[in-house]
C-alpha atoms as a PDB file:
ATOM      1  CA  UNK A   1      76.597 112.490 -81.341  1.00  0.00           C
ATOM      2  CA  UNK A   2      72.788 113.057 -81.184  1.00  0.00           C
ATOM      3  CA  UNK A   3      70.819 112.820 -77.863  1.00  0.00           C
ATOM      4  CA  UNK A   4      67.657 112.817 -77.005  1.00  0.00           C
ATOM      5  CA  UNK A   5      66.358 114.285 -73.780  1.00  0.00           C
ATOM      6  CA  UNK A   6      63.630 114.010 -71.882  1.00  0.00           C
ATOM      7  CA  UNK A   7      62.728 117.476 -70.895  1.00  0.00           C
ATOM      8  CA  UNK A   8      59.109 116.884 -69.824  1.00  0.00           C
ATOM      9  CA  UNK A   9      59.636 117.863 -66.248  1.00  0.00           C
ATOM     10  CA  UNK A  10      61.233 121.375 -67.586  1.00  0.00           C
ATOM     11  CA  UNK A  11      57.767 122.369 -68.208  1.00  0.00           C
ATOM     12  CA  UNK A  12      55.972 121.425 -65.027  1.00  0.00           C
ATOM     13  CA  UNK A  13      56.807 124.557 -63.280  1.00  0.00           C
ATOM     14  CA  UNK A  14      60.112 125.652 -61.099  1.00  0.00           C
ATOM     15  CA  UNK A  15      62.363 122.807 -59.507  1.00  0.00           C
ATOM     16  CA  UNK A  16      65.457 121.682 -59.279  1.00  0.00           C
ATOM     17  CA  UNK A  17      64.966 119.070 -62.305  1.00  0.00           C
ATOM     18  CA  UNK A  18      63.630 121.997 -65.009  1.00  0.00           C
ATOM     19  CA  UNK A  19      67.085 123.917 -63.703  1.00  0.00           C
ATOM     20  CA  UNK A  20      69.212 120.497 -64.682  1.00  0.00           C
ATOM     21  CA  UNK A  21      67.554 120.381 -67.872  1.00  0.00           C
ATOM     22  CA  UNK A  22      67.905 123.642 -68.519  1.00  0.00           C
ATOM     23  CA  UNK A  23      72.091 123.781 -67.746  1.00  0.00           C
ATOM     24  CA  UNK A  24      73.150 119.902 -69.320  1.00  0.00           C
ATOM     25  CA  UNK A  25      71.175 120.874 -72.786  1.00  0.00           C
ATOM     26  CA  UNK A  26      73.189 124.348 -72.526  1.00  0.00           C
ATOM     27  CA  UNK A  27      76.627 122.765 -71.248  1.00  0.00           C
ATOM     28  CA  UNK A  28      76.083 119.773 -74.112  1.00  0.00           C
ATOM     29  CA  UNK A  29      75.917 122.150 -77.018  1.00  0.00           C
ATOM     30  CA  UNK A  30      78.501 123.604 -75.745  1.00  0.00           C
ATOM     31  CA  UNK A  31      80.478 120.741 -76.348  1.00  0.00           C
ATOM     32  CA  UNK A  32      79.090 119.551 -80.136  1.00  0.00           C
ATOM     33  CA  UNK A  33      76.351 117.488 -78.797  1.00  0.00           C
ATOM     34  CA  UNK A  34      73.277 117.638 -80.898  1.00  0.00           C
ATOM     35  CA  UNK A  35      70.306 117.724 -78.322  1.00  0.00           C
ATOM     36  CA  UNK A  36      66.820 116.619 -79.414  1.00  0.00           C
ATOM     37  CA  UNK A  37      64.370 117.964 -76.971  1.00  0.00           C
ATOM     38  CA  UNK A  38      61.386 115.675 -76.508  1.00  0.00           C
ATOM     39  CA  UNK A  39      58.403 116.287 -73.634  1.00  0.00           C
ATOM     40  CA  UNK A  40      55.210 114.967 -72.537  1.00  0.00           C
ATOM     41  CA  UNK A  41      52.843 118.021 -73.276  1.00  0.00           C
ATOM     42  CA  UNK A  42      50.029 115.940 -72.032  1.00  0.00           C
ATOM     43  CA  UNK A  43      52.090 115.567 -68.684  1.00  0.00           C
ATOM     44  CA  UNK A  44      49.928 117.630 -65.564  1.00  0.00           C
ATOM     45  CA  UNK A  45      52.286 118.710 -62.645  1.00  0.00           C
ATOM     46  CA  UNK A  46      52.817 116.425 -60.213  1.00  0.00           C
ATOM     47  CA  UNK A  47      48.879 115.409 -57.784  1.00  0.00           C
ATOM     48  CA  UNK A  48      50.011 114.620 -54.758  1.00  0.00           C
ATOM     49  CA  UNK A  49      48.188 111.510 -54.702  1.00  0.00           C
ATOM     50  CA  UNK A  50      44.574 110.296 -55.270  1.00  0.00           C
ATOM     51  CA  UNK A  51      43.370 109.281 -58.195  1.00  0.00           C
ATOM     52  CA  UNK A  52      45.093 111.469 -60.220  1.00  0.00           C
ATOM     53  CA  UNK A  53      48.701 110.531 -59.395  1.00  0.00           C
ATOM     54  CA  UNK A  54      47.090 107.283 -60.770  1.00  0.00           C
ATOM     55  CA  UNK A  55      46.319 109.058 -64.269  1.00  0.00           C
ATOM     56  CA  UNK A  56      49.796 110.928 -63.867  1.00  0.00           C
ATOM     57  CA  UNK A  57      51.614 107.006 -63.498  1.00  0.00           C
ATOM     58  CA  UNK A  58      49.764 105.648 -66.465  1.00  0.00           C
ATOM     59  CA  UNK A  59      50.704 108.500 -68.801  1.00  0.00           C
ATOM     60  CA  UNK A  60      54.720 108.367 -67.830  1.00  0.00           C
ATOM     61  CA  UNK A  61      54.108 104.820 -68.453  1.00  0.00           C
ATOM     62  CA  UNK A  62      52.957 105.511 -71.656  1.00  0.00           C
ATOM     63  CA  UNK A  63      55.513 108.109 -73.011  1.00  0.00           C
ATOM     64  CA  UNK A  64      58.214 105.944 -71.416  1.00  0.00           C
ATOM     65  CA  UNK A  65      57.590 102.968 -72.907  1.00  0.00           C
ATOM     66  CA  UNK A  66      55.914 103.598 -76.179  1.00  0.00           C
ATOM     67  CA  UNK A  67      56.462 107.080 -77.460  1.00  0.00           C
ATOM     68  CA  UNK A  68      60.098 107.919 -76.390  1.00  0.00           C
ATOM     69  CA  UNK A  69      61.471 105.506 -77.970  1.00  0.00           C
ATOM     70  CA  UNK A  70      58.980 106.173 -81.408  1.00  0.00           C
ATOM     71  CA  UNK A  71      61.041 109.775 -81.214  1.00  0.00           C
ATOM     72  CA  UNK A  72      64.265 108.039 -80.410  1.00  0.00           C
ATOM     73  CA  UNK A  73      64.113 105.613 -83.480  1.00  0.00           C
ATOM     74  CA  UNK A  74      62.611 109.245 -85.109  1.00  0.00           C
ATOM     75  CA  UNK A  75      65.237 111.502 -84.327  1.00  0.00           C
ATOM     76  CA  UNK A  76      68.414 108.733 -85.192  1.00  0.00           C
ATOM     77  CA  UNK A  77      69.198 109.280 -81.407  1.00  0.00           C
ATOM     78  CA  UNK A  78      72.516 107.683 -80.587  1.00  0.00           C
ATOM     79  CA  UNK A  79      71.705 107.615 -76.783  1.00  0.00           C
ATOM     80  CA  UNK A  80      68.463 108.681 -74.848  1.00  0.00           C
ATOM     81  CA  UNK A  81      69.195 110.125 -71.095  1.00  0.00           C
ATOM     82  CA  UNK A  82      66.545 110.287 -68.724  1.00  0.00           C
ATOM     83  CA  UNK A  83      66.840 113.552 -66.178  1.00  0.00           C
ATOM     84  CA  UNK A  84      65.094 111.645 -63.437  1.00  0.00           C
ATOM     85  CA  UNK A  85      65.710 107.566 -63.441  1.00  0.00           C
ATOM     86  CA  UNK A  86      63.367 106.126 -65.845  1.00  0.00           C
ATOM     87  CA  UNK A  87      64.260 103.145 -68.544  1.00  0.00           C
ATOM     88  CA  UNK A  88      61.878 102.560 -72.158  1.00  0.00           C
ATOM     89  CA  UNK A  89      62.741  98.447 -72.417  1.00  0.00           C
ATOM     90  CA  UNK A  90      61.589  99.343 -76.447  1.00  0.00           C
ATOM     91  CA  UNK A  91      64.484 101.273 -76.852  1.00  0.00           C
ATOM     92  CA  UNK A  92      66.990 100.807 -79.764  1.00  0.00           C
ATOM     93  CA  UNK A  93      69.546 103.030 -78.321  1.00  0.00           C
ATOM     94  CA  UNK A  94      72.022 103.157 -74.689  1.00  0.00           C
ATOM     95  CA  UNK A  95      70.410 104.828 -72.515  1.00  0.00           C
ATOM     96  CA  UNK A  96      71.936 107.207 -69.543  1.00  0.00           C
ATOM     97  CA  UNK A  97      69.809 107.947 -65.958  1.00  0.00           C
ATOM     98  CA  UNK A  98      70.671 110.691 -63.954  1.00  0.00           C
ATOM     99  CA  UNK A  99      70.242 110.127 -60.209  1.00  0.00           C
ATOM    100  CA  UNK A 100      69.950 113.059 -58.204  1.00  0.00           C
ATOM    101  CA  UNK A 101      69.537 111.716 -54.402  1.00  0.00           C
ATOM    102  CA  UNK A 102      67.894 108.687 -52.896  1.00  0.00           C
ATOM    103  CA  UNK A 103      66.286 110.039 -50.642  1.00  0.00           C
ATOM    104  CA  UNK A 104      62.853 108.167 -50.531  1.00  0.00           C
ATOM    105  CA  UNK A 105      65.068 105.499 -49.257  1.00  0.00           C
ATOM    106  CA  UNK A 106      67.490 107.589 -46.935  1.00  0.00           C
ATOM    107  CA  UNK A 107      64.773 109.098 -45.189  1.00  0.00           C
ATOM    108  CA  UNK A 108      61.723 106.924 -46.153  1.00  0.00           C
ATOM    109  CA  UNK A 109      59.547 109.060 -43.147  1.00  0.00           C
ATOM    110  CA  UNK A 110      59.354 112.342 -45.302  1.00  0.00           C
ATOM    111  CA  UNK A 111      57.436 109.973 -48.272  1.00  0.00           C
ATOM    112  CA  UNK A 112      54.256 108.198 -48.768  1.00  0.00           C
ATOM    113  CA  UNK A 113      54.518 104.914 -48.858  1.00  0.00           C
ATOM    114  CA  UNK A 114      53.027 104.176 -52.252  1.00  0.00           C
ATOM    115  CA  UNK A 115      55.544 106.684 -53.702  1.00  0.00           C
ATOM    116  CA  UNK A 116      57.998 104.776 -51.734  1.00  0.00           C
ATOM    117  CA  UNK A 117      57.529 101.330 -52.598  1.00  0.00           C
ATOM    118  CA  UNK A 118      57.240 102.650 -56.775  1.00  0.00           C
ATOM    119  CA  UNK A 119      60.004 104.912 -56.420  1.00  0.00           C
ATOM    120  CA  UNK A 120      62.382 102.007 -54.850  1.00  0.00           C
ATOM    121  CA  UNK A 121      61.337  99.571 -57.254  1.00  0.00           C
ATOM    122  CA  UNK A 122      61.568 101.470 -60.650  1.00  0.00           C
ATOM    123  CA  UNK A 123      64.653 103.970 -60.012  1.00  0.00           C
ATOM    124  CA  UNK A 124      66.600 100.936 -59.236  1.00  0.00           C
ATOM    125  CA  UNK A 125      65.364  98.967 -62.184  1.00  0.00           C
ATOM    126  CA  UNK A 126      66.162 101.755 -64.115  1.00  0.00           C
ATOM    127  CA  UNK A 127      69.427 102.431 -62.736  1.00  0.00           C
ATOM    128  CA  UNK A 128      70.498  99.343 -62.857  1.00  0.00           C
ATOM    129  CA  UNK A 129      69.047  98.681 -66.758  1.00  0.00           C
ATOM    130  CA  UNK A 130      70.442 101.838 -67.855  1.00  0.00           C
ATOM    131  CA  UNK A 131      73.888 102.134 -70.208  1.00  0.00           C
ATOM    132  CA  UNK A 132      75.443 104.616 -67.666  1.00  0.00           C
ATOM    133  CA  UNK A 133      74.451 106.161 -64.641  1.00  0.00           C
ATOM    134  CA  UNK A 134      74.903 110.063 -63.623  1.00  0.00           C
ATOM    135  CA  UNK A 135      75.113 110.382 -59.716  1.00  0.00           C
ATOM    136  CA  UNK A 136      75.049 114.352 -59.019  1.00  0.00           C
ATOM    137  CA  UNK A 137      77.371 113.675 -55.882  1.00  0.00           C
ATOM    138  CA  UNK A 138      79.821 110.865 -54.383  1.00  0.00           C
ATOM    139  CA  UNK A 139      77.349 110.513 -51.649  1.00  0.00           C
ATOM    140  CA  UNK A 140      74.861 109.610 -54.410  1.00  0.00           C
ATOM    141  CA  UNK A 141      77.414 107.064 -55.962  1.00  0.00           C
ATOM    142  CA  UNK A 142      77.905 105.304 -53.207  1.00  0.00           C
ATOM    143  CA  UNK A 143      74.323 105.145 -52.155  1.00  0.00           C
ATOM    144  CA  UNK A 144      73.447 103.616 -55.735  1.00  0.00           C
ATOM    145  CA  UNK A 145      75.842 101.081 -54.985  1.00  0.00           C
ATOM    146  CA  UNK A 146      75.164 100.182 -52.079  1.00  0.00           C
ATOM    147  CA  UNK A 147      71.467  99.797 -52.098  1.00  0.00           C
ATOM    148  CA  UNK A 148      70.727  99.094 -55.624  1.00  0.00           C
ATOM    149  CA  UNK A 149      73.919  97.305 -56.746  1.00  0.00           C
ATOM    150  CA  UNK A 150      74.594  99.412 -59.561  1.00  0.00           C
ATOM    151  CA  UNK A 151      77.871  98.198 -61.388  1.00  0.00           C
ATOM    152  CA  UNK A 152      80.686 100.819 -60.493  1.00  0.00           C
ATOM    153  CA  UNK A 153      81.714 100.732 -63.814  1.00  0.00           C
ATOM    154  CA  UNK A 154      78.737 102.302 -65.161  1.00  0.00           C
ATOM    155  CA  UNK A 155      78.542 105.273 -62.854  1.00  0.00           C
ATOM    156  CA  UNK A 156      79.765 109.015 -63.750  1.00  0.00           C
ATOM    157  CA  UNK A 157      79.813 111.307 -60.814  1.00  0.00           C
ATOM    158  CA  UNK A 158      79.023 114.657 -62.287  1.00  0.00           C
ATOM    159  CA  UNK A 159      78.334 117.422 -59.613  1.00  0.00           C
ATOM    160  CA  UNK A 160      76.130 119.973 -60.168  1.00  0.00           C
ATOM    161  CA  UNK A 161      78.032 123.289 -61.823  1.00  0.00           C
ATOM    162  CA  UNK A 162      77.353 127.432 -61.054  1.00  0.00           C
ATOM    163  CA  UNK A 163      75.128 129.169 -63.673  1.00  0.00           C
ATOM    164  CA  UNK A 164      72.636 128.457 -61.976  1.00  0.00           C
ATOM    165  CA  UNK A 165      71.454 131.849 -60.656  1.00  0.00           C
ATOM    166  CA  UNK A 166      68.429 133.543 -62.297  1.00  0.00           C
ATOM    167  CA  UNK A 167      68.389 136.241 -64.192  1.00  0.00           C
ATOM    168  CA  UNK A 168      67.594 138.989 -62.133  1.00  0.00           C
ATOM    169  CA  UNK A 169      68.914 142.705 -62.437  1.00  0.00           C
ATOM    170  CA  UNK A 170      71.601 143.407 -59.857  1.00  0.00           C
ATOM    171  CA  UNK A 171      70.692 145.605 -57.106  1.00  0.00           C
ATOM    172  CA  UNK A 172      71.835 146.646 -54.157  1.00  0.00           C
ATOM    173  CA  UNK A 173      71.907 143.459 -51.424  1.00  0.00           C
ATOM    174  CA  UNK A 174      68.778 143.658 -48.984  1.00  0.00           C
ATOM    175  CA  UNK A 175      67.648 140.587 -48.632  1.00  0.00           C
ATOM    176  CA  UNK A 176      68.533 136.436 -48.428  1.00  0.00           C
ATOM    177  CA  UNK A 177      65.623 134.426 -50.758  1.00  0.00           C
ATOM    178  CA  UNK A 178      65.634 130.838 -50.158  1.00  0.00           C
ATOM    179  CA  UNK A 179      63.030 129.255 -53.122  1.00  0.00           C
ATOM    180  CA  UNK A 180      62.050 125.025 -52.174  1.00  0.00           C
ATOM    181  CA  UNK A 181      60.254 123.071 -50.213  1.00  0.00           C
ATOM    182  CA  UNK A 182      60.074 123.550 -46.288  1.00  0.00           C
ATOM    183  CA  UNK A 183      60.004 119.996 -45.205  1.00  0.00           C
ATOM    184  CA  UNK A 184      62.003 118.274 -42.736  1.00  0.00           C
ATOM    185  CA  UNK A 185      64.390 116.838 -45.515  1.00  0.00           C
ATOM    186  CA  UNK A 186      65.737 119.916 -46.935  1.00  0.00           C
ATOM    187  CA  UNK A 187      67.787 120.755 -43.679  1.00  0.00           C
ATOM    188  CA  UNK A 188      66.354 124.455 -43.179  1.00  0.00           C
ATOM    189  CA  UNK A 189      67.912 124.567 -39.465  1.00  0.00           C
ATOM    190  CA  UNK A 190      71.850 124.600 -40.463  1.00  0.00           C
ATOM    191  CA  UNK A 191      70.562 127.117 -43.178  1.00  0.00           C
ATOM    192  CA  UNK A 192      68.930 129.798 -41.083  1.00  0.00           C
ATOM    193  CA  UNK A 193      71.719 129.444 -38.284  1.00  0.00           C
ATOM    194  CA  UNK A 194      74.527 130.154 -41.184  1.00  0.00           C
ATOM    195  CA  UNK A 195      72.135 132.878 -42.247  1.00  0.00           C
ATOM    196  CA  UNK A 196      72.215 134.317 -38.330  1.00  0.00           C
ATOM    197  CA  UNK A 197      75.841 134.010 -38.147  1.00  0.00           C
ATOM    198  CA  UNK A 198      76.227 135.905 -41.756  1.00  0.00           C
ATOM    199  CA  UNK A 199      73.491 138.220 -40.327  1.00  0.00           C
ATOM    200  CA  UNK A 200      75.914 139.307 -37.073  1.00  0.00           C
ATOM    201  CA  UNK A 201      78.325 141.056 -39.059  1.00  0.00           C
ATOM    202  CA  UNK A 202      77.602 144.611 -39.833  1.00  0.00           C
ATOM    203  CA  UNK A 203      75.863 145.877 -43.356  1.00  0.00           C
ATOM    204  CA  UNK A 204      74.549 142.891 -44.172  1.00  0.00           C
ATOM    205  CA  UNK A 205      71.050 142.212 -45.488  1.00  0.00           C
ATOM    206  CA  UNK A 206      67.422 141.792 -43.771  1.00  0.00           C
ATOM    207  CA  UNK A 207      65.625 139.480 -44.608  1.00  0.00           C
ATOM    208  CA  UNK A 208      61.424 138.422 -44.932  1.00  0.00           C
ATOM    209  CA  UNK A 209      59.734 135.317 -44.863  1.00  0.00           C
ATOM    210  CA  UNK A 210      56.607 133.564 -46.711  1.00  0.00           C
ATOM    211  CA  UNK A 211      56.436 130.247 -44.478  1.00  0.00           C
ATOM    212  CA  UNK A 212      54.685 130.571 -41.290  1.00  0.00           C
ATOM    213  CA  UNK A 213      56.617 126.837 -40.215  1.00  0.00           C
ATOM    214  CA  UNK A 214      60.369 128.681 -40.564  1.00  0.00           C
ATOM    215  CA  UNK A 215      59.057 131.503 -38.970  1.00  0.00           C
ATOM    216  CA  UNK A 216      58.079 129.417 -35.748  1.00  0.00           C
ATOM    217  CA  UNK A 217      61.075 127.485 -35.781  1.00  0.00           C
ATOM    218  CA  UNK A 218      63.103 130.936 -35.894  1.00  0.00           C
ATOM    219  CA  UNK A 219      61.156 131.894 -33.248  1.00  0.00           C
ATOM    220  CA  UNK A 220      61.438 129.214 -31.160  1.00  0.00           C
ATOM    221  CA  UNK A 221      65.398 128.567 -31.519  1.00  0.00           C
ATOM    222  CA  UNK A 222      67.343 131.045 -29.861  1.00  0.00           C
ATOM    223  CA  UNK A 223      70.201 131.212 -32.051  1.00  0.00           C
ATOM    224  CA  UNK A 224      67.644 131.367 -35.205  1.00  0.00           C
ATOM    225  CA  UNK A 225      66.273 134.809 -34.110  1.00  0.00           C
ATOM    226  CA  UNK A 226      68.943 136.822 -35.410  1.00  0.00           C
ATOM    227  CA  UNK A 227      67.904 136.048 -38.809  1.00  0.00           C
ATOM    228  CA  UNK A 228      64.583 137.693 -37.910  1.00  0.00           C
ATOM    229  CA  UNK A 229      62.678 135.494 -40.775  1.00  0.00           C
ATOM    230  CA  UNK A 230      63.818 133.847 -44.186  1.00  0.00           C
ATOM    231  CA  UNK A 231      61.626 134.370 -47.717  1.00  0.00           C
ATOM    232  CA  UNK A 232      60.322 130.458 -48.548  1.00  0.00           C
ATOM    233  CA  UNK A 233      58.069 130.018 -51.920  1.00  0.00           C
ATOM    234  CA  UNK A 234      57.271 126.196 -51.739  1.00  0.00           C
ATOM    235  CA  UNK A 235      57.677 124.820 -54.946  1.00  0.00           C
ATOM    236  CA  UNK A 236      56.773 121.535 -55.156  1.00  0.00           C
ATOM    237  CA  UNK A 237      53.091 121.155 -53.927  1.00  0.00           C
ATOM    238  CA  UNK A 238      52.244 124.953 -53.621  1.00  0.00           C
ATOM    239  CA  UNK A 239      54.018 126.954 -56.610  1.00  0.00           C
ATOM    240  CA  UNK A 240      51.649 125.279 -59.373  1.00  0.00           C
ATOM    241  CA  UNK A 241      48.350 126.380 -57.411  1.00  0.00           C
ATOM    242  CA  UNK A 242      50.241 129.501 -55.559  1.00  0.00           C
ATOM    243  CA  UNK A 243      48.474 132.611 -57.268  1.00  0.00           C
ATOM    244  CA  UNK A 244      51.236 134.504 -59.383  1.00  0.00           C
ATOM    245  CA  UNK A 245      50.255 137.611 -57.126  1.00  0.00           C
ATOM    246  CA  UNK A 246      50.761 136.086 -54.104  1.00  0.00           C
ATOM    247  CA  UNK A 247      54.463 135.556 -55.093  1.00  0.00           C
ATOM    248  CA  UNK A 248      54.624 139.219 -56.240  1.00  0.00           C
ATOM    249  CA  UNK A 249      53.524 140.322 -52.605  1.00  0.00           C
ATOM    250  CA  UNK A 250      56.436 137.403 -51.490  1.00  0.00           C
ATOM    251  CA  UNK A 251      59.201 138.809 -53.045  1.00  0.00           C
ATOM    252  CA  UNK A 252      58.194 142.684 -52.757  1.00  0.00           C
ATOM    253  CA  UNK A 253      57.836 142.147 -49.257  1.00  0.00           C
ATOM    254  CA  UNK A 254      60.970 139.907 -48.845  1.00  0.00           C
ATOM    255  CA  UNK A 255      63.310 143.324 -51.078  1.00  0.00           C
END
């Protein structure tokens, strides 16, 4: 079987995406799966909004509809998967969405509401479109059904796997490095009070911090200060304009 796979949001810096890419290529070679990587070179890292997100919309438009499937009718693909849901209506071949969360709809506060209203519209039409469906948890799966109506039949549930680490060389443990976004979504809170309850046993690590919000909300929880502080490196809207020596100074200072 030959697939082709978008990998254009491997190359837009760190995230969790570019680490799915990175492991389902691996883990389908593994299996006989002849990949075809294809990517959006012209594709800028995400804007943030403005006019810009405007150009950003018009060129996915344009690689999803027009030039994916040129390079799926190129490359003989037997099935096209899209990391992130996305469907090309020109298409000669099934195509398979992966769905990670839904959580522009779960907790529509933490998004813009143009992102919103696009993101609702087009995941489900893709999801729903789409040959078969990848949800990365049950909670996913049953979220996709509910609110978009996607036919049961068509869903996989495939959970994310380990091998996921980076590749680091192992030293002695000194420190806890947590690398995403600090917004209200990713649940920080339960985090940093497992981290101060791992923190109360003897020998364990220190730790530093990068993110001036976690700090203050360590601070100001009681049961948070144990933990001291907590290493953040935003990814989303600050890694791409973060200064590579500014995450140097970040991770010496968090070791």
């Amino acid at each position: 079987m030959r697939v082709l796979l978008d990998t254009t949001y491997a190359r837009l810096g760190p995230s969790g995406t570019g680490v799915y890419l990175d492991e389902i290529a691996r883990a389908l070679r593994s299996e006989g799966v002849e990949i075809v990587e294809a990517a959006n070179e012209r594709r800028p890292a995400p804007a943030g909004g403005g006019s810009a997100s405007v150009r950003n919309l018009a060129l996915d438009a344009w690689w999803t509809q027009a030039e994916l499937p040129r390079r799926a009718r190129a490359a003989g693909a037997d099935v096209l998967h899209h990391p992130l849901p996305a469907l090309a209506r020109r298409a000669s071949c099934p195509q398979v969405v992966t769905v990670h969360d839904l959580a522009f709809e779960r907790l529509p506060d933490h998004f813009s509401p143009a992102f919103r209203r696009w993101a609702s519209l087009t995941h489900r039409r893709s999801a729903r479109g789409a040959r078969a469906v990848i949800c990365v948890s049950e909670t996913t799966r049953l979220d996709a059904l509910a609110r978009w109506g996607v036919d049961p039949a068509r869903i996989v549930v495939a959970p994310h796997g380990p091998g996921q680490a980076p590749h680091i060389t192992p030293v002695a443990p000194r420190h806890f490095l947590y690398v995403g976004d600090d917004e209200p979504r990713k649940n920080l809170g339960p985090l940093l009070t497992a981290y101060a309850c791992y923190r109360a046993a003897p020998g364990r690590p220190r730790s530093s911090s990068c993110s001036p919000g976690v700090n203050a909300a360590a601070r100001a929880t009681p049961p948070l200060r144990a933990c001291a502080a907590i290493s953040i490196l935003t990814c989303r809207r600050c890694w791409p304009r973060r200064p590579r020596s500014s995450i140097h100074r970040c991770t010496r200072a968090s070791g």
